[in-house]
Structure formats: C-alpha cells, structure tokens
Protein backbone atom coordinates (compact mmCIF):
# COMPACT_ATOMS: atom_id res chain seq x y z
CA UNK A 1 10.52 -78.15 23.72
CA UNK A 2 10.74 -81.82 22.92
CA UNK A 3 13.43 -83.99 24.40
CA UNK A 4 14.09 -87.35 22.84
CA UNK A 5 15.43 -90.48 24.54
CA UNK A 6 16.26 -93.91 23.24
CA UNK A 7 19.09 -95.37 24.93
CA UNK A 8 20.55 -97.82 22.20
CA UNK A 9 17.68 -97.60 20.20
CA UNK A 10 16.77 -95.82 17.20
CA UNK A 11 14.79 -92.86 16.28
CA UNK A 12 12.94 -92.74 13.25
CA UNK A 13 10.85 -89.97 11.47
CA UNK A 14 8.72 -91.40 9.18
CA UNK A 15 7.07 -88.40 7.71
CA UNK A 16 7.42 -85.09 7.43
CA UNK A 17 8.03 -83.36 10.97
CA UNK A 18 7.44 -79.55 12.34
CA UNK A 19 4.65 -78.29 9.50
CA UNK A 20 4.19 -75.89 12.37
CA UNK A 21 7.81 -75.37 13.54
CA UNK A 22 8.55 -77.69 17.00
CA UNK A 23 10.26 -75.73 19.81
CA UNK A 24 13.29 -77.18 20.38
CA UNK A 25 14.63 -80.98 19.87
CA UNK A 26 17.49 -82.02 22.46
CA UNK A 27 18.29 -86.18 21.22
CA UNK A 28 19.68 -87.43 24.94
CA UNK A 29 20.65 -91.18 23.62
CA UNK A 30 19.88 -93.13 20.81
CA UNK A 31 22.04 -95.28 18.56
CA UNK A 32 20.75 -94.55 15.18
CA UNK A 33 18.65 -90.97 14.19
CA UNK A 34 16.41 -91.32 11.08
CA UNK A 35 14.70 -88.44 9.33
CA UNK A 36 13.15 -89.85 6.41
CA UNK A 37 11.41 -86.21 5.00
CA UNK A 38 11.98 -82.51 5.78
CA UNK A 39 12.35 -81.38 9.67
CA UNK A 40 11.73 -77.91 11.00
CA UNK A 41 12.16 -77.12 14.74
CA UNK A 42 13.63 -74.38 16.76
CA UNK A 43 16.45 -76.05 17.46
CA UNK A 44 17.91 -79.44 17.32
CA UNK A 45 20.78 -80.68 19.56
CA UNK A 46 21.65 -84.09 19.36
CA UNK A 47 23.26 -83.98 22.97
CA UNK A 48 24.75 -86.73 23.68
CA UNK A 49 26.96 -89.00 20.85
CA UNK A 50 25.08 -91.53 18.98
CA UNK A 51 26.53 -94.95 18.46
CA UNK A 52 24.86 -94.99 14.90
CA UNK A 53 24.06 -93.02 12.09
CA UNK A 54 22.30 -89.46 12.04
CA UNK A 55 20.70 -89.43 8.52
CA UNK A 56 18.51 -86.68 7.40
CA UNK A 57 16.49 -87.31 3.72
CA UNK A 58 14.05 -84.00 3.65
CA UNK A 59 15.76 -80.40 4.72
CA UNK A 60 16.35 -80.11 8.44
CA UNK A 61 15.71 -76.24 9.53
CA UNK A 62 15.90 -74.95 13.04
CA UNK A 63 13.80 -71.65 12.73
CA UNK A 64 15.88 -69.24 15.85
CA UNK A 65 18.41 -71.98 17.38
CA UNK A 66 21.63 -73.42 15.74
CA UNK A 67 21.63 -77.48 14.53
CA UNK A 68 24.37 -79.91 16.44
CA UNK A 69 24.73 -83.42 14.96
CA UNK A 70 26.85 -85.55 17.47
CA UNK A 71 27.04 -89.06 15.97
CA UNK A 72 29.65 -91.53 15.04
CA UNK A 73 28.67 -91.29 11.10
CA UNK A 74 26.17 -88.82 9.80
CA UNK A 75 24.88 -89.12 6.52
CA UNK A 76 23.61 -85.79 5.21
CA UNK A 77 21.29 -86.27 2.19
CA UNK A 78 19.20 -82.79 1.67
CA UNK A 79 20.15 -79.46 3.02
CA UNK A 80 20.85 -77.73 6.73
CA UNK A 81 18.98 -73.99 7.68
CA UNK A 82 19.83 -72.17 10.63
CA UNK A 83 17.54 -69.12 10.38
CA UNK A 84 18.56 -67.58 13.74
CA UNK A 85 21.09 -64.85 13.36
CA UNK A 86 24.23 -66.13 14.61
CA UNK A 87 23.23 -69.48 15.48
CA UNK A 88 25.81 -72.36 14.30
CA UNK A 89 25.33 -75.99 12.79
CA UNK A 90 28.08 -78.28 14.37
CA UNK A 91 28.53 -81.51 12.59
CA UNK A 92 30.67 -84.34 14.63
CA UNK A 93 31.91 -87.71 13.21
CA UNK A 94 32.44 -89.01 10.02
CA UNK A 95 30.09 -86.89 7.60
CA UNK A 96 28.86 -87.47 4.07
CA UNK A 97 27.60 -84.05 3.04
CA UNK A 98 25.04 -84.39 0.23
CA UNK A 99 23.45 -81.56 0.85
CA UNK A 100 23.81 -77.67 1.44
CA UNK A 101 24.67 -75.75 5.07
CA UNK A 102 23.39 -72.22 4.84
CA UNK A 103 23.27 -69.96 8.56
CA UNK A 104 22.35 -66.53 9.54
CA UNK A 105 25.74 -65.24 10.50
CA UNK A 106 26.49 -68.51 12.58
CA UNK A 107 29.38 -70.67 12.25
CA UNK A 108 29.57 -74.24 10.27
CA UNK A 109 31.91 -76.74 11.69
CA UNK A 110 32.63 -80.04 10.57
CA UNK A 111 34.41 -81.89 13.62
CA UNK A 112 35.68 -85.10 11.37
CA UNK A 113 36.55 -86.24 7.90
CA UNK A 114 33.67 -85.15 5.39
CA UNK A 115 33.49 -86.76 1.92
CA UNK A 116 31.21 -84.25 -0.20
CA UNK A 117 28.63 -86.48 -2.14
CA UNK A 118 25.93 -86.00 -5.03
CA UNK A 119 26.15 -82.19 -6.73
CA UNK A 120 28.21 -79.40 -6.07
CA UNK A 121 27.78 -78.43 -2.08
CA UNK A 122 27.34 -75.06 -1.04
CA UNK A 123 28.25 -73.33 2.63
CA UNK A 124 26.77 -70.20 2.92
CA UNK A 125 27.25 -68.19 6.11
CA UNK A 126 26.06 -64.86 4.90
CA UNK A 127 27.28 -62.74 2.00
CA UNK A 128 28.57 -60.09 5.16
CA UNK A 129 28.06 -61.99 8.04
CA UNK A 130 30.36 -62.83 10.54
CA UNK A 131 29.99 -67.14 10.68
CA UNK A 132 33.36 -68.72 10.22
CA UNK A 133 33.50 -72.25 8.11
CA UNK A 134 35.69 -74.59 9.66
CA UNK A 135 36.65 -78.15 8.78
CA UNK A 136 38.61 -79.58 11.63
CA UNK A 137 39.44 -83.14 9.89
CA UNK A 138 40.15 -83.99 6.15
CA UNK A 139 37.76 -83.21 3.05
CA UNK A 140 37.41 -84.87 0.37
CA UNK A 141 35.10 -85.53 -2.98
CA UNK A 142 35.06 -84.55 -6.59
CA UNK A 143 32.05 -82.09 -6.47
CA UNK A 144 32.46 -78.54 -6.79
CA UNK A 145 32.51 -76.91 -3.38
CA UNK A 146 31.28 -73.08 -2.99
CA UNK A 147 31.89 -71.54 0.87
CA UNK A 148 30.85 -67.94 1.55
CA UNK A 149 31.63 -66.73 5.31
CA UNK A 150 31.31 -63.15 4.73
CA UNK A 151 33.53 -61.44 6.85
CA UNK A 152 34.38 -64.61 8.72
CA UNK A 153 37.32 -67.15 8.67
CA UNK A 154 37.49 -70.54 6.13
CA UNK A 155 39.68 -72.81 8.15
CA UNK A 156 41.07 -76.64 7.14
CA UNK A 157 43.28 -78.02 9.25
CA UNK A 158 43.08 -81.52 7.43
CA UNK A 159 44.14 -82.83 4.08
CA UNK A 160 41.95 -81.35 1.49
CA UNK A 161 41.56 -83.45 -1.73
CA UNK A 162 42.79 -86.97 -1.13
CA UNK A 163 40.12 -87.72 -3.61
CA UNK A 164 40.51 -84.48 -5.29
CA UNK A 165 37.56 -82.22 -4.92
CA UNK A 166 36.07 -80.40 -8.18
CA UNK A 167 36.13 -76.57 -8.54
CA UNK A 168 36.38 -74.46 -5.10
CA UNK A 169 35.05 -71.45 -5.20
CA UNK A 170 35.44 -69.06 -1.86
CA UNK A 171 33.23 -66.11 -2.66
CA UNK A 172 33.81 -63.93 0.42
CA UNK A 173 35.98 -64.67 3.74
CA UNK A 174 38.47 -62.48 6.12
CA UNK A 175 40.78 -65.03 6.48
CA UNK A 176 41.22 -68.40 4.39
C-alpha cells in the first residue's frame, strides 16, 4: 500500500502510474490531486477532503478495491474502473464528468452537483448486478447519458436538466 501526504500541497502524476497495478493509494492531505495519464492501483481513497481540484487525464482503475474522490471540485476527464465485485466509486464535490464510471456490482455515487462534459457518459454497474447509481445533488449537461444498475436502484434527488441533458437512456434498474 502507498499512502500519500501533502498537507496544502499538490500531488502530481506526471506519467503514467501502476503498469504493474499499486496496492492500494489512501491521499491523507493535499490541496490539489493531478493525474496527468492513466492510473491503476488496488484501490484509491482520497481520505481526507482536498482544498483543490482532483483531476484525472488517463483512466483511473482500482483492480479489487472501490475509487473515493473527496475534493472540493473534481474534474473527471477519461474514465473510472472498479474491477472488484461490489466495490463502489464515491465522487464528492462539485464534479465535471467527462468520462465513463463502470463497477463490478458496486455502487456509483455522486455526492454534489455534476455537469456531464465532452460525449455521451455512460454508468455501468453491471447488466445484473446489484450497484445502485445515485446522484445526491443536481445534474446537468447536454450529452446523452446511459446508466445501467442491473438490479439496483437509479436515484436523483436534485434537479436534473437545468441545462437540459441530451437523450437518457436507463437500460436496466429495480427502482428509478
């Protein structure tokens, strides 16, 4: 495992990080979180709030563990993997999703408002898996969204479409 402190500084990722999956990353402090090309780990837990911005440019993929982005903005540019059945990505503060979230059966939870960004976003929790999708603030953005939570929940309890979002497509849920 590989536990990451800056205090208010940043952390930056200049190349590409985990060729040979890491064990797991825990982020303790650091104001701004820069991932410049793709990241594979274990795990990732950003544990404590960043002051800055989480921003990930190459796919970020924790290989068994779940993915938890706890920043004040977080700027997602290239997709989220969490291989390990039933493990969850939790995204807090205010989120630009420009990429795709796909899990094993885990949930996906967006804490804050999310504005989707570049093409049409996908959120995949399995075809028949039992991840729930949840989106605790407001969503907005005029791509085409596509959520699949299998036999799980799809849950906004925000405005959707203040800037009107493009086609939604739900493929499978329980509950919507």
């Amino acid at each position: 495992s590989l536990g990451l402190t800056a205090g208010t500084g940043n952390i930056t990722f200049t190349g590409i990080v985990g060729t040979v999956a890491l064990g797991a990353v825990t982020i303790n402090a650091a104001n701004n979180v820069t991932m410049a090309f793709a990241f594979t780990a274990a795990s990732l837990n950003q544990a404590v709030a960043g002051t800055g911005i989480f921003q990930n440019n190459g796919v970020l993929t924790a290989t068994t563990g779940g993915v938890t982005i706890n920043s004040a903005l977080v700027d997602i540019n290239a997709n989220i993997v969490a291989n390990g059945a039933g493990q969850a990505v939790l995204v807090t503060g205010t989120t630009d999703l420009g990429g795709n979230v796909t899990t094993n059966d885990g949930n996906v939870t967006f804490a804050s408002a999310t504005t989707l960004s570049g093409a049409a976003r996908t959120i995949n929790t399995g075809a028949a898996g039992l991840g729930n999708i949840l989106f605790s603030s407001t969503l907005d953005g005029g791509q085409n969204l596509t959520l699949t939570a299998g036999t799980g929940n799809i849950t906004f309890t925000g405005i959707v479409g203040t800037v009107a979002l493009g086609a939604v497509t739900i493929n499978a849920a329980t509950n919507v």
